[in-house]
PDB file of N, CA and C in Angstrom:
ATOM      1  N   UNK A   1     120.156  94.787 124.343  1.00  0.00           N
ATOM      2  CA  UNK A   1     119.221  93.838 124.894  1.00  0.00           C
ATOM      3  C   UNK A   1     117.992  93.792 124.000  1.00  0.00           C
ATOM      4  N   UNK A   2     117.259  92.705 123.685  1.00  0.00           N
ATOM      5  CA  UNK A   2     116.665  92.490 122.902  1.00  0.00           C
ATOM      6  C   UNK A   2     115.112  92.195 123.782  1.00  0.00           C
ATOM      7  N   UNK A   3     113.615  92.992 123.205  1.00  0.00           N
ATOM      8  CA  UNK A   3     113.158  92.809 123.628  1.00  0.00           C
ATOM      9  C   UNK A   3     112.357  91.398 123.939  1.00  0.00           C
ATOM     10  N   UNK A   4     111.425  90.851 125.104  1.00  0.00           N
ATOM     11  CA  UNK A   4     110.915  89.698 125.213  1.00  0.00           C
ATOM     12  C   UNK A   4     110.387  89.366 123.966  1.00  0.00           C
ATOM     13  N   UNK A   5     110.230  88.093 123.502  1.00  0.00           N
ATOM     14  CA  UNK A   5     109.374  87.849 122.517  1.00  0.00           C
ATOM     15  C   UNK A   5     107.468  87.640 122.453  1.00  0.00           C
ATOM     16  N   UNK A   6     106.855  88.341 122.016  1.00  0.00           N
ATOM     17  CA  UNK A   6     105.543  88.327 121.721  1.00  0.00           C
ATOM     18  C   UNK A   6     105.379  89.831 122.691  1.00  0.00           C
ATOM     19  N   UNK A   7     106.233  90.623 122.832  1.00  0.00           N
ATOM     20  CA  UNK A   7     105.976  91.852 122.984  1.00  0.00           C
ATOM     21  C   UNK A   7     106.217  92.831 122.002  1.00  0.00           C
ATOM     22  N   UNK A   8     105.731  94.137 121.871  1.00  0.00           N
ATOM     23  CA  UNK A   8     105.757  94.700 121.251  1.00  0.00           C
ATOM     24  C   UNK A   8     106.435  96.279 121.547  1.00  0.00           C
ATOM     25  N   UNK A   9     107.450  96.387 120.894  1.00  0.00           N
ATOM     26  CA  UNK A   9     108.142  98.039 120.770  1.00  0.00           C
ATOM     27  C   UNK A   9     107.128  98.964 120.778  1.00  0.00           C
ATOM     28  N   UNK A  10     107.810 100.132 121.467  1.00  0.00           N
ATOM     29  CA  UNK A  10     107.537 101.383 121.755  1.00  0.00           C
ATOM     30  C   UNK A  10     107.125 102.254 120.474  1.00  0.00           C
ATOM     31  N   UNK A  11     105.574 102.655 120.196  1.00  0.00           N
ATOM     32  CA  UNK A  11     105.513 102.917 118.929  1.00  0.00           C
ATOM     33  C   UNK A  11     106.378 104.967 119.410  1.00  0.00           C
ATOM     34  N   UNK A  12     107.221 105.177 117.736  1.00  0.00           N
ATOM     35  CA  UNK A  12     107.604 106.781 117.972  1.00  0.00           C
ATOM     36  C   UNK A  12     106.872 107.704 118.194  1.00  0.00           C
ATOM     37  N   UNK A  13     107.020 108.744 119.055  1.00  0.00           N
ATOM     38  CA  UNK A  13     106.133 109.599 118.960  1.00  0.00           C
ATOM     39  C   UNK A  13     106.143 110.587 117.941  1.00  0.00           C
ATOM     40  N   UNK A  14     104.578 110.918 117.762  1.00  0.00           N
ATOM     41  CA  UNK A  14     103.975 111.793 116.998  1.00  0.00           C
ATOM     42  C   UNK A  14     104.727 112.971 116.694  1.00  0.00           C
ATOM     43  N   UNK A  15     105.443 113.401 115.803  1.00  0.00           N
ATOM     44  CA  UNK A  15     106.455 114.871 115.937  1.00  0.00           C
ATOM     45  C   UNK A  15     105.713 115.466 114.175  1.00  0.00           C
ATOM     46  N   UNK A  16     106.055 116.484 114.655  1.00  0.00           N
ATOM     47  CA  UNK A  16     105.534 117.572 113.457  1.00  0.00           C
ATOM     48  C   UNK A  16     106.665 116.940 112.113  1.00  0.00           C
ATOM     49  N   UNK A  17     107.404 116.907 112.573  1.00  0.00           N
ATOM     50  CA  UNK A  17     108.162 115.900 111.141  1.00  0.00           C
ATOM     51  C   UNK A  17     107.598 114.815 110.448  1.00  0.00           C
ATOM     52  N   UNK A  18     106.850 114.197 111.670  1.00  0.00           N
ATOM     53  CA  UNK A  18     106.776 112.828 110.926  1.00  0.00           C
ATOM     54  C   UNK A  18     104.768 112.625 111.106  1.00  0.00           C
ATOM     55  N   UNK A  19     104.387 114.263 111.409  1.00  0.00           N
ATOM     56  CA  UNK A  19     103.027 113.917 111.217  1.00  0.00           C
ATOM     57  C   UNK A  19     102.538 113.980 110.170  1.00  0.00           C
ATOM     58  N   UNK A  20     103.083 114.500 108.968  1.00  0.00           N
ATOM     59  CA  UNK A  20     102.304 114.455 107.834  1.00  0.00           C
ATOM     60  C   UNK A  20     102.797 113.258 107.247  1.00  0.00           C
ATOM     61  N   UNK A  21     103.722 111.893 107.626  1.00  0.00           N
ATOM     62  CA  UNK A  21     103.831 110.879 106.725  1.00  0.00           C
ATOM     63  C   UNK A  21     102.463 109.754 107.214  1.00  0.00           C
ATOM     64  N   UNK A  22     102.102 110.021 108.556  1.00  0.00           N
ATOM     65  CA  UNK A  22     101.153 109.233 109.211  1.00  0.00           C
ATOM     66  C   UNK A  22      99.820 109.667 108.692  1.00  0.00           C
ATOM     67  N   UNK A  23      99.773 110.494 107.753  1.00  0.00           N
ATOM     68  CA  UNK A  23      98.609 110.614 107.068  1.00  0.00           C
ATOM     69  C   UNK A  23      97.431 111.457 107.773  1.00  0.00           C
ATOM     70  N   UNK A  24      95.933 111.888 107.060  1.00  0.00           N
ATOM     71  CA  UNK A  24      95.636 112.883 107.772  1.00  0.00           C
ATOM     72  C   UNK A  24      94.425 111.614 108.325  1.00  0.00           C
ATOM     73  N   UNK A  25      94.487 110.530 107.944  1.00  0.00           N
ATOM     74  CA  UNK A  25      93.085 109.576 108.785  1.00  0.00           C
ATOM     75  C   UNK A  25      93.744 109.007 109.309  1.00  0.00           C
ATOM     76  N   UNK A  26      95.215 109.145 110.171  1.00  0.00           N
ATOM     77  CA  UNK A  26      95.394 108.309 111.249  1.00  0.00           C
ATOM     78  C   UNK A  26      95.276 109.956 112.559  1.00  0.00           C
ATOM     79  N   UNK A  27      95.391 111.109 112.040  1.00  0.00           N
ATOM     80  CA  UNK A  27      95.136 112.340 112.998  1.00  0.00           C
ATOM     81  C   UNK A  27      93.931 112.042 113.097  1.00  0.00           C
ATOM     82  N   UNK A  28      92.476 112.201 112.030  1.00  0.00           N
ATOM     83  CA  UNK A  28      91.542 112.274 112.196  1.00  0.00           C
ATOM     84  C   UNK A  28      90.955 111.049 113.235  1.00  0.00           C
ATOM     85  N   UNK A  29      91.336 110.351 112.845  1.00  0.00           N
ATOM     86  CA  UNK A  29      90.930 108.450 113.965  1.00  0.00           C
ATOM     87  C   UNK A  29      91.584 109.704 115.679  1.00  0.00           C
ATOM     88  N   UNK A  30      92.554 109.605 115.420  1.00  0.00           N
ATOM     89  CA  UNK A  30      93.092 109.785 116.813  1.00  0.00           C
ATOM     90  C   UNK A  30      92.078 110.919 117.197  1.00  0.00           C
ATOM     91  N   UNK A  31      91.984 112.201 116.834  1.00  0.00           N
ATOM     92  CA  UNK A  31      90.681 113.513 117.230  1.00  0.00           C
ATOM     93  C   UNK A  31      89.467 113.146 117.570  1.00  0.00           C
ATOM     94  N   UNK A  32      88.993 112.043 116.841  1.00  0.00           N
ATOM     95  CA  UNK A  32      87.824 111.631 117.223  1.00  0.00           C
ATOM     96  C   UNK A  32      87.334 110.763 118.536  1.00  0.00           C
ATOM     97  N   UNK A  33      88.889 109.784 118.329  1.00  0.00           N
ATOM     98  CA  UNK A  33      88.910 109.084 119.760  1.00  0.00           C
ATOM     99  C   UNK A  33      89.129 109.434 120.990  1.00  0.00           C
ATOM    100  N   UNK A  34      89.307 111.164 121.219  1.00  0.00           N
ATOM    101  CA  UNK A  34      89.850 111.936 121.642  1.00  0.00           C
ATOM    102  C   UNK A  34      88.659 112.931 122.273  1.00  0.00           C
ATOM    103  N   UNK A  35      87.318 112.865 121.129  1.00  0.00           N
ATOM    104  CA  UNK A  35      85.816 113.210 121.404  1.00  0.00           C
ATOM    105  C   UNK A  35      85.348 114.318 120.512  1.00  0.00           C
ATOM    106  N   UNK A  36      86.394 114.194 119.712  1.00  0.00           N
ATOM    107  CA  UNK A  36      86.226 115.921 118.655  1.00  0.00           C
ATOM    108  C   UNK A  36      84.844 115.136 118.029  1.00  0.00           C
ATOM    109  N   UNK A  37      84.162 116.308 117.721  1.00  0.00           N
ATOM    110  CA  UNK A  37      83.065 115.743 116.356  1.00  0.00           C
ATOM    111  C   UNK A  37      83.888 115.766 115.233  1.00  0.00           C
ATOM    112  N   UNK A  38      82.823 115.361 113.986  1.00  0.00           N
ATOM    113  CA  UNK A  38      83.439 114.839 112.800  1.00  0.00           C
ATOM    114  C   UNK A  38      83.929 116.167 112.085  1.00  0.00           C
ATOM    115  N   UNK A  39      82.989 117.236 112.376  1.00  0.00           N
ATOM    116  CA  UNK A  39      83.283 118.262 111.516  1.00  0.00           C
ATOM    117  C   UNK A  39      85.056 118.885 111.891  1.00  0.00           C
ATOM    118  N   UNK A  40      84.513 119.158 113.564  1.00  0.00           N
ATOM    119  CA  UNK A  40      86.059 119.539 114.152  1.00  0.00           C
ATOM    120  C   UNK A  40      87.022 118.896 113.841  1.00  0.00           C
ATOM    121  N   UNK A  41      87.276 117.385 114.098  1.00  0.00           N
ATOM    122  CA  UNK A  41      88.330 116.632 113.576  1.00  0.00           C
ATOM    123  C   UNK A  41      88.635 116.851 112.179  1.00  0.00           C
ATOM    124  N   UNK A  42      88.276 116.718 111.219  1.00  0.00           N
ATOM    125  CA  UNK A  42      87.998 116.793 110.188  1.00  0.00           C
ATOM    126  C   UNK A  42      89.282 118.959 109.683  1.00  0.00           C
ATOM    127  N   UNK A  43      88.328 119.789 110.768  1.00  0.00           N
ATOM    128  CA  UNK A  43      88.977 120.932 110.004  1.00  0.00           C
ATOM    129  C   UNK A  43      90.245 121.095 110.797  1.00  0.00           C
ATOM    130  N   UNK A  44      90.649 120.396 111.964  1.00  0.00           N
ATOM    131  CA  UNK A  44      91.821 119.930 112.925  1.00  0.00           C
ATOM    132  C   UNK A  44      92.927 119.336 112.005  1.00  0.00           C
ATOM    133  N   UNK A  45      92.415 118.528 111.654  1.00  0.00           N
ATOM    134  CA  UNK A  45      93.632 118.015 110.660  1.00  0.00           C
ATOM    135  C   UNK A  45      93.745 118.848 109.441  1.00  0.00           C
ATOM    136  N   UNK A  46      92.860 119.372 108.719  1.00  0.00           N
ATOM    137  CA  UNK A  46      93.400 120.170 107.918  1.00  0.00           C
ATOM    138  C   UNK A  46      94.313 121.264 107.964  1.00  0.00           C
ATOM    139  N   UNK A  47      93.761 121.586 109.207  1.00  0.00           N
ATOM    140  CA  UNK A  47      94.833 123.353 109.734  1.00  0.00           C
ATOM    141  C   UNK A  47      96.498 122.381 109.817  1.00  0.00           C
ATOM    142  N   UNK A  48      96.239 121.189 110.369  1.00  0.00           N
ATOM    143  CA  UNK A  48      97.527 121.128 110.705  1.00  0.00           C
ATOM    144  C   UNK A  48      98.649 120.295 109.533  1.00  0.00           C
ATOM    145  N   UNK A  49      97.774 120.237 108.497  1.00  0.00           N
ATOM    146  CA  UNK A  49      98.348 119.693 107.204  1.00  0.00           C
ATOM    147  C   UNK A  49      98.207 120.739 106.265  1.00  0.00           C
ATOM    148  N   UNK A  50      98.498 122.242 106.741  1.00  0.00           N
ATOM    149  CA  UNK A  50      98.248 123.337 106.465  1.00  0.00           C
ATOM    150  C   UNK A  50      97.032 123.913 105.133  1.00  0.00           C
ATOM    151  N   UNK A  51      96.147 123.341 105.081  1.00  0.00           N
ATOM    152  CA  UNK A  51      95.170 123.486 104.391  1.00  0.00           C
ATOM    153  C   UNK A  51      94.064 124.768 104.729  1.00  0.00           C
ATOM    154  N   UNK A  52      93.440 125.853 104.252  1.00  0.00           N
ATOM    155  CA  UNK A  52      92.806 126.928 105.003  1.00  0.00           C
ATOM    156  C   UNK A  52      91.597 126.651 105.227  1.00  0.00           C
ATOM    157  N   UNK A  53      90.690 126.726 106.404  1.00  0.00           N
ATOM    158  CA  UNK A  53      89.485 126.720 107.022  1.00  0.00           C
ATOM    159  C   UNK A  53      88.658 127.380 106.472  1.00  0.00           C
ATOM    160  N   UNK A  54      87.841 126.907 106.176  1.00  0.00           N
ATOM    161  CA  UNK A  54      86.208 127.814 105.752  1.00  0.00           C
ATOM    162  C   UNK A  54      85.161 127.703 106.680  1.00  0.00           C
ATOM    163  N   UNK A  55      83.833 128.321 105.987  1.00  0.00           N
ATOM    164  CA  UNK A  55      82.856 128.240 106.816  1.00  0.00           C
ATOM    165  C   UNK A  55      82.303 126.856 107.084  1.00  0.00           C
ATOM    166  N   UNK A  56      82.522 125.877 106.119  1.00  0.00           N
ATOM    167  CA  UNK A  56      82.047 124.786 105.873  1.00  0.00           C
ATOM    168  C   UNK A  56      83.193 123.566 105.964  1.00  0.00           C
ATOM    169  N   UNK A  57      82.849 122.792 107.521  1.00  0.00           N
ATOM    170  CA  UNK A  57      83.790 121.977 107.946  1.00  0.00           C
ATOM    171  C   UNK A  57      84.419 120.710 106.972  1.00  0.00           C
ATOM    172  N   UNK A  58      85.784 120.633 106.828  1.00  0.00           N
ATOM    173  CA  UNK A  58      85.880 119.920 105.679  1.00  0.00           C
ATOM    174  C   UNK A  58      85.709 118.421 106.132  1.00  0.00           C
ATOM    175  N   UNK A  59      85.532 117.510 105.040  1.00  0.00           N
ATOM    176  CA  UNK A  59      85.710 115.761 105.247  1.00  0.00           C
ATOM    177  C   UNK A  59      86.567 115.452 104.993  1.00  0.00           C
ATOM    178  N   UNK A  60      86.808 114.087 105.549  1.00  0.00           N
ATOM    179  CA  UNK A  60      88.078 113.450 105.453  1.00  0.00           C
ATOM    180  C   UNK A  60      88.211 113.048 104.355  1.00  0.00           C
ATOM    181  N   UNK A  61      87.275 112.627 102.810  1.00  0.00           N
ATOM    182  CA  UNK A  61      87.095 112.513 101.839  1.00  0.00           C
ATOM    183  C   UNK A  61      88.290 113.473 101.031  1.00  0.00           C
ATOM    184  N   UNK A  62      87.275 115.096 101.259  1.00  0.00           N
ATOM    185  CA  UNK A  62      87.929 115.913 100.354  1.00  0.00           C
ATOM    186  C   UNK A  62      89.748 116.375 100.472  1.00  0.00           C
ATOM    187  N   UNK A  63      89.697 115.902 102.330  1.00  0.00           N
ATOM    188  CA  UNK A  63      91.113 115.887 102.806  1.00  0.00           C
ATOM    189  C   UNK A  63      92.205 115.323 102.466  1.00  0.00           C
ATOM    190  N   UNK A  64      91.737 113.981 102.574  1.00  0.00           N
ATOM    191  CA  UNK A  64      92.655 113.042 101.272  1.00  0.00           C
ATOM    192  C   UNK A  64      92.683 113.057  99.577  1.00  0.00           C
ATOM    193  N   UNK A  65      91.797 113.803  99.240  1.00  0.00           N
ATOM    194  CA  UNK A  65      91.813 114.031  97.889  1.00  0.00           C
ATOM    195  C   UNK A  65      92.873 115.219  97.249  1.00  0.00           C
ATOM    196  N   UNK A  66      92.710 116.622  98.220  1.00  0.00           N
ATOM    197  CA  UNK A  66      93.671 117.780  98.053  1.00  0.00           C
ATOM    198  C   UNK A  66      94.525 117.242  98.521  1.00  0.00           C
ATOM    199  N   UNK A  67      95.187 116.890  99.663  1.00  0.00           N
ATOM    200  CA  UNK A  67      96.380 116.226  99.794  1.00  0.00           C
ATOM    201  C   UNK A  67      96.937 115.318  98.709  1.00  0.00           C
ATOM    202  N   UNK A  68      96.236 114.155  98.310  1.00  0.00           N
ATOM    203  CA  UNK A  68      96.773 113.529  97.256  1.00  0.00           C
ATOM    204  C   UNK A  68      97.211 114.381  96.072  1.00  0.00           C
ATOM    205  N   UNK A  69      96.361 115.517  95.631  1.00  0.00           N
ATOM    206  CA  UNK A  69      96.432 116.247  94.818  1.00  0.00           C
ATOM    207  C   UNK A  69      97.749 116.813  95.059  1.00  0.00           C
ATOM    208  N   UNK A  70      98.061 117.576  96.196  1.00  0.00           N
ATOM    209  CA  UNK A  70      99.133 118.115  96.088  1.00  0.00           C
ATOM    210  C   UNK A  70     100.309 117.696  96.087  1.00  0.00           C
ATOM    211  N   UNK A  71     100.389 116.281  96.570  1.00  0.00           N
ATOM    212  CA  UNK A  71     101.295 115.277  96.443  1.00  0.00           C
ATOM    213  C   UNK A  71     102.157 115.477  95.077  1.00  0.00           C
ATOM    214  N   UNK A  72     100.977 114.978  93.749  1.00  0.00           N
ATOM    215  CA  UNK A  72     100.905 114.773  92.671  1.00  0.00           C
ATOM    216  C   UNK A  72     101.880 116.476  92.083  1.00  0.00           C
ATOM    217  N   UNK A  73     101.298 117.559  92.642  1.00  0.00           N
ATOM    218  CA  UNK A  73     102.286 118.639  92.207  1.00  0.00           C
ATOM    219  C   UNK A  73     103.375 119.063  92.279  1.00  0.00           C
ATOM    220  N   UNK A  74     103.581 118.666  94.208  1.00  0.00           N
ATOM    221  CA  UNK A  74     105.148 118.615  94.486  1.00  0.00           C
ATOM    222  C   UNK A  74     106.186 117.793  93.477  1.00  0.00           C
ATOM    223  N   UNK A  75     105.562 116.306  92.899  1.00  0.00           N
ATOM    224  CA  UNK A  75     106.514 115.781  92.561  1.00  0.00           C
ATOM    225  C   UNK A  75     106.776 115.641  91.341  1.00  0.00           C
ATOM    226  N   UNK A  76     106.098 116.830  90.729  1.00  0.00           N
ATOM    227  CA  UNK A  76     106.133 117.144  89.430  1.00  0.00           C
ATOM    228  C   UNK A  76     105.089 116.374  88.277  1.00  0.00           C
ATOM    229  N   UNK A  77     104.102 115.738  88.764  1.00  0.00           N
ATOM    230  CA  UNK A  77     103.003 114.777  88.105  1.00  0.00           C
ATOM    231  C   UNK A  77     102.086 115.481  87.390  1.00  0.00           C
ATOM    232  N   UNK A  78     101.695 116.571  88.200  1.00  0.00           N
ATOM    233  CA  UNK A  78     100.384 117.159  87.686  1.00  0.00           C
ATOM    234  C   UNK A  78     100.888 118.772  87.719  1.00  0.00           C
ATOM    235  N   UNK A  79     100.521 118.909  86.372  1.00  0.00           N
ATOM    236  CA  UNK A  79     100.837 120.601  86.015  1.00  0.00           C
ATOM    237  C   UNK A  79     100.014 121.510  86.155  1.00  0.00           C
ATOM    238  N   UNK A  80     100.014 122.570  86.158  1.00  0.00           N
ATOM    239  CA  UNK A  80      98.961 123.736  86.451  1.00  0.00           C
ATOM    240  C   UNK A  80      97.986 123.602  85.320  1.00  0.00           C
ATOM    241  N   UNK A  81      98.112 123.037  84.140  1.00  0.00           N
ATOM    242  CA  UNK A  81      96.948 122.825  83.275  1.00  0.00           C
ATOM    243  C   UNK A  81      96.387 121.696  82.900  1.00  0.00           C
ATOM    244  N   UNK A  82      97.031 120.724  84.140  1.00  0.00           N
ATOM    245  CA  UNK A  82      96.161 119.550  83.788  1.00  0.00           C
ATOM    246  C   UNK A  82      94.877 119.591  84.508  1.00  0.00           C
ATOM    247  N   UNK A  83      93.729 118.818  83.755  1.00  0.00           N
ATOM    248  CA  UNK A  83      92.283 119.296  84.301  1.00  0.00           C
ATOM    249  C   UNK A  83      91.595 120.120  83.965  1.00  0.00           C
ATOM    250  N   UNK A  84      92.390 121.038  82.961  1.00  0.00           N
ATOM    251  CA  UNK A  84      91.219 122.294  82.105  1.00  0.00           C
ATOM    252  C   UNK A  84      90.335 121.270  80.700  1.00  0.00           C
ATOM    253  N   UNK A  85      89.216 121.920  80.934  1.00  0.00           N
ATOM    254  CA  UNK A  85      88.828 121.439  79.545  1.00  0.00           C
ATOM    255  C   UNK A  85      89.675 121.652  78.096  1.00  0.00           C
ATOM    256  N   UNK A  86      89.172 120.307  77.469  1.00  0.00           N
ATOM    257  CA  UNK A  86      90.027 120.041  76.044  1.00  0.00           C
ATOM    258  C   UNK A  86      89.109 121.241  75.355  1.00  0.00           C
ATOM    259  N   UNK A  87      89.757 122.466  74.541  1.00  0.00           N
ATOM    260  CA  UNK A  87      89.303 123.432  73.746  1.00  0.00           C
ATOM    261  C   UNK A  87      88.572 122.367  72.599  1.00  0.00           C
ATOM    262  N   UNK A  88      89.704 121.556  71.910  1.00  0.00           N
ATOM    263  CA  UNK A  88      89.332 120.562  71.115  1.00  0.00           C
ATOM    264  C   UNK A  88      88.355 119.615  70.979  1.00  0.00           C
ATOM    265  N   UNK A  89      87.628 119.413  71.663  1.00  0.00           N
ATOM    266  CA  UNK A  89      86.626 118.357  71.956  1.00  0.00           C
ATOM    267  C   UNK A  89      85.464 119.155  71.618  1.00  0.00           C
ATOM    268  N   UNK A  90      84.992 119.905  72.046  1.00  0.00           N
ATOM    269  CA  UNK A  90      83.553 120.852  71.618  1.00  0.00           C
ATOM    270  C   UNK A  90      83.354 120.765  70.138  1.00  0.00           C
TER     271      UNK A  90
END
C-alpha cells in the first residue's frame, strides 16, 4: 500500500549504526533542542562519536574538523606525515 500523496514517510530511527552517518550537527541541533547548553551538546556529541573529553568543552567547529580529519585517515588520504613542516623551505 502506498502512502497518501503530500504525506510524508516515517523518518528511521536514530541507531548507533547509523548515528555517525547523520553527522555530529544533526546530534548537536537535536541536544540543544532538547535544552543542553552549547558547551554540553557540543562535548555530548563528541563522547558519542568517540572523541575524548577535556577540561575545555569542545565546538561544533573543531568537531567537524577532527572528524573530517579522521575521515581523511581511515580512507587512506592523509598520512601520519602529512602537515609536518617542509625541512626544505627554511
Amino acid at each position: 500500500m502506498t502512502p497518501p500523496r503530500g504525506r510524508r514517510g516515517r523518518r528511521p530511527a536514530t541507531t548507533p549504526e547509523n548515528r555517525r552517518a547523520a553527522g555530529p550537527a544533526v546530534t548537536y541541533r537535536q541536544l540543544i533542542t532538547r535544552g543542553f547548553a552549547s558547551g554540553e551538546a557540543a562535548n555530548l556529541t563528541a563522547y558519542l562519536h568517540r572523541l575524548p573529553i577535556a577540561d575545555e568543552p569542545w565546538t561544533l567547529r573543531q568537531l567537524n574538523a577532527v572528524l573530517f580529519l579522521q575521515s581523511l585517515r581511515e580512507r587512506g588520504r592523509f598520512g601520519v606525515s602529512d602537515g609536518d613542516p617542509d625541512e626544505d623551505a627554511a
